[in-house]
Protein backbone atom coordinates (compact mmCIF):
# COMPACT_ATOMS: atom_id res chain seq x y z
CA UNK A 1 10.53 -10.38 2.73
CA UNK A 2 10.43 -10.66 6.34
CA UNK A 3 8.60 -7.08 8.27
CA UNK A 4 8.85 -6.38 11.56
CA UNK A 5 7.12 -3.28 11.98
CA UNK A 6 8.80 -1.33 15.07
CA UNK A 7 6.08 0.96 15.90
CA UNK A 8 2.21 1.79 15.09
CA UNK A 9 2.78 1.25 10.98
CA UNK A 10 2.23 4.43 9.01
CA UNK A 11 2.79 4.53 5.30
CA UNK A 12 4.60 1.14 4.49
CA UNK A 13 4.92 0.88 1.02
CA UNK A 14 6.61 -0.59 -1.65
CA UNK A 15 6.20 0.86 -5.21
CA UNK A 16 6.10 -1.08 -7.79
CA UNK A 17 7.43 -0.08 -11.59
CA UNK A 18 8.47 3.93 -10.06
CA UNK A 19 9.78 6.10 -12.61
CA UNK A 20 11.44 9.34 -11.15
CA UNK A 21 9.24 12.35 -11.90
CA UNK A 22 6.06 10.17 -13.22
CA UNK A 23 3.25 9.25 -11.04
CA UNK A 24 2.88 6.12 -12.25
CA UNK A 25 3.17 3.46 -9.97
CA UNK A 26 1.18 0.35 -7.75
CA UNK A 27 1.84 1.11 -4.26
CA UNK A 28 1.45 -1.99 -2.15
CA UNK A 29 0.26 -0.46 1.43
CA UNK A 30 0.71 -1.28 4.66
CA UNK A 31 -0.84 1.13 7.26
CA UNK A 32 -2.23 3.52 5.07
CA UNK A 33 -1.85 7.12 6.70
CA UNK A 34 -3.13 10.12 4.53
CA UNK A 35 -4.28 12.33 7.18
CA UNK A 36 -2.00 12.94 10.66
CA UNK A 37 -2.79 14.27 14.17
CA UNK A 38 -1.04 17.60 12.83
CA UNK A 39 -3.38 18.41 9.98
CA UNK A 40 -6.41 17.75 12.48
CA UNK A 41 -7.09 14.02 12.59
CA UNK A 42 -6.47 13.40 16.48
CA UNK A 43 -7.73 10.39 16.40
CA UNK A 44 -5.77 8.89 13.46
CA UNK A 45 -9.52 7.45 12.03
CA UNK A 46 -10.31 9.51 8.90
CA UNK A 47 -9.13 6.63 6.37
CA UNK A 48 -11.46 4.44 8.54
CA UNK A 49 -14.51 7.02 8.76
CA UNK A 50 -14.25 7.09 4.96
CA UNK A 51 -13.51 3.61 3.89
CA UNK A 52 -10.07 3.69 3.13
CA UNK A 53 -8.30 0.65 3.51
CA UNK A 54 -4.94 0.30 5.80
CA UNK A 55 -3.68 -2.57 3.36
CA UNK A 56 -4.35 -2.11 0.34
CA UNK A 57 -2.69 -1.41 -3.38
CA UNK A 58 -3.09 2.00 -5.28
CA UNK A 59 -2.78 2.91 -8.60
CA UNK A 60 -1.37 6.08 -8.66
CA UNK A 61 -1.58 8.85 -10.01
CA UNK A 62 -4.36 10.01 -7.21
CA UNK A 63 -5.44 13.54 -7.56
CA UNK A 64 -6.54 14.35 -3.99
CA UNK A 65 -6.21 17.65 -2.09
CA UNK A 66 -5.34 16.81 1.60
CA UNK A 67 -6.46 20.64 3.08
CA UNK A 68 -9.89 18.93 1.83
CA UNK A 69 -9.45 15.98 3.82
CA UNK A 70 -13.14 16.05 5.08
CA UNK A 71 -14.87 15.98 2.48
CA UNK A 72 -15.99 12.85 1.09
CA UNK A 73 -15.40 13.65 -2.56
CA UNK A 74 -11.20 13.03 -1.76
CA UNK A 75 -11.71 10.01 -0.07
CA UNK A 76 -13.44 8.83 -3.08
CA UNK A 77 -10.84 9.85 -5.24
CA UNK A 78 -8.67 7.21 -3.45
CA UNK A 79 -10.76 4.95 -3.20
CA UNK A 80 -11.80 4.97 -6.57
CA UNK A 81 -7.66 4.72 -7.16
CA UNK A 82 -7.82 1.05 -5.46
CA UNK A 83 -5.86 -1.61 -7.59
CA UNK A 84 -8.56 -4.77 -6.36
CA UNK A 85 -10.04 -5.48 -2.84
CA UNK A 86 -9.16 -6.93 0.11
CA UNK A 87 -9.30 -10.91 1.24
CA UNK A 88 -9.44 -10.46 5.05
CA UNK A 89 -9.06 -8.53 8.09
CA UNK A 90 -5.17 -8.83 8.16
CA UNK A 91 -3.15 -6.28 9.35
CA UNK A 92 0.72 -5.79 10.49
CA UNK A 93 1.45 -5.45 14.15
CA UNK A 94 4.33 -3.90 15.79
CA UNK A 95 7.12 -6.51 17.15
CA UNK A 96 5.77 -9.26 15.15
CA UNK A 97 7.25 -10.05 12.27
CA UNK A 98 5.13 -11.48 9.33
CA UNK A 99 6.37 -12.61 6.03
CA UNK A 100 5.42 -10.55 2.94
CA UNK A 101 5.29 -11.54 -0.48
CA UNK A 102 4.15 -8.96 -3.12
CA UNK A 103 3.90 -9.96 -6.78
CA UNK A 104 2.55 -9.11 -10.29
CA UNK A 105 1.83 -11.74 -12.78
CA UNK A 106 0.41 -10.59 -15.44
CA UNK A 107 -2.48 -8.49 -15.13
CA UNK A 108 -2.74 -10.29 -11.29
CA UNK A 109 -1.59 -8.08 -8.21
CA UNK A 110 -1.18 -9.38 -5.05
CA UNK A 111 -0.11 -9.16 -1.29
CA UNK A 112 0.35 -12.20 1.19
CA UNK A 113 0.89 -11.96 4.61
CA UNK A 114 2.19 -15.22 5.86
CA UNK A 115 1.00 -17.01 3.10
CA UNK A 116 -2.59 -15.79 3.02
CA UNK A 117 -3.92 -13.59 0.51
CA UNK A 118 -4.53 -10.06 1.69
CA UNK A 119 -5.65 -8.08 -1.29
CA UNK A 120 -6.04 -9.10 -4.61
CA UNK A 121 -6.18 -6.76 -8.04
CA UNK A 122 -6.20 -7.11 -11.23
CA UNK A 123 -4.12 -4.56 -13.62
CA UNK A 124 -2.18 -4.34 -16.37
CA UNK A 125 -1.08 -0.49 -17.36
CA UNK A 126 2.49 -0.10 -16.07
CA UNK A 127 4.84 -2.72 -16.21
CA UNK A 128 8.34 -1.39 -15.99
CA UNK A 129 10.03 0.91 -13.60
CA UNK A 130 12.02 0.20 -10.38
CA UNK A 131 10.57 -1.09 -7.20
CA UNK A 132 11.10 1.27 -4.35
CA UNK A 133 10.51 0.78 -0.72
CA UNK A 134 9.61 3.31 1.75
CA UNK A 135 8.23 3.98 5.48
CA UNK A 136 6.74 6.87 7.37
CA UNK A 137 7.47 4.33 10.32
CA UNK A 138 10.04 2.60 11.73
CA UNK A 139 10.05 -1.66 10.61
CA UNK A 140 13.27 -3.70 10.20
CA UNK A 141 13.39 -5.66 7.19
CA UNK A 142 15.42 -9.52 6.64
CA UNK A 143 15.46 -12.11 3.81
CA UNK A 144 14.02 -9.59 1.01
CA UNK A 145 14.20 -11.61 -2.20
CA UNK A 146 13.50 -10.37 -5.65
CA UNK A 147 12.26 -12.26 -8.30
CA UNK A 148 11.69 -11.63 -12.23
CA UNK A 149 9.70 -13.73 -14.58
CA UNK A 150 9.02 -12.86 -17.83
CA UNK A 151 5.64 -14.80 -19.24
CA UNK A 152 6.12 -17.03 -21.97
């Protein structure tokens, strides 16, 4: 899929394998936002200060409390939710489009950002559900293609 993120990116995500009223999903991230200026993060830098990735993939369920957002212990709880690591310093930008491909093969999860790897995981625990797609931002979307294989 082609992204053009609009604006600063906040909470891009597509889920994959969602299944209303379960918890049990991948989220591929883009512009990870758990904390806002509203609930006392002026800065928008807490998911720096603690180590929390902007790009990234979580396996959720993640049981974190967000009125305990300074505490280190709920950062860790996300972090510790992480589905792999990150490749590189990538990140969206608004206005320019980059094209994103997000797959599962196997046990293998992975983002690419105009074909280079961005984060890389390794999982195998839920592996059917829809795919949903949804932004705390504004981004414009073009040539989203889906594609199933089942393994041999």
């Amino acid at each position: 899929m082609a992204l053009t993120p609009l604006e600063a990116m906040q909470n891009i995500v597509v889920d994959f394998y969602y299944n209303r009223g379960l918890s049990r999903h991948y989220a591929f991230v883009l512009g990870f936002d758990w904390v806002g200026r509203r609930d006392g993060d002026a800065d928008n830098t807490a998911e720096d200060r603690f180590g929390m990735p902007r790009t990234c993939v979580i396996k959720f369920p993640v049981a974190a409390d967000k009125s305990r957002w300074k505490e280190p212990a709920a950062w860790e709880r996300w972090t510790a939710r992480l589905a792999g690591k990150g490749t590189g310093t990538w990140k969206p930008e608004p206005g320019k489009t980059a094209r994103l491909r997000l797959e599962r093969q196997g046990r293998a999860l992975r983002m690419l950002a105009d074909q280079s790897l961005v984060w890389e995981g390794d999982d195998a625990d839920y592996a059917e559900g829809d795919i949903l797609f949804f932004s705390d931002s504004r981004v414009r979307l073009d040539n989203l293609s889906l594609t199933y294989r089942s393994d041999p």
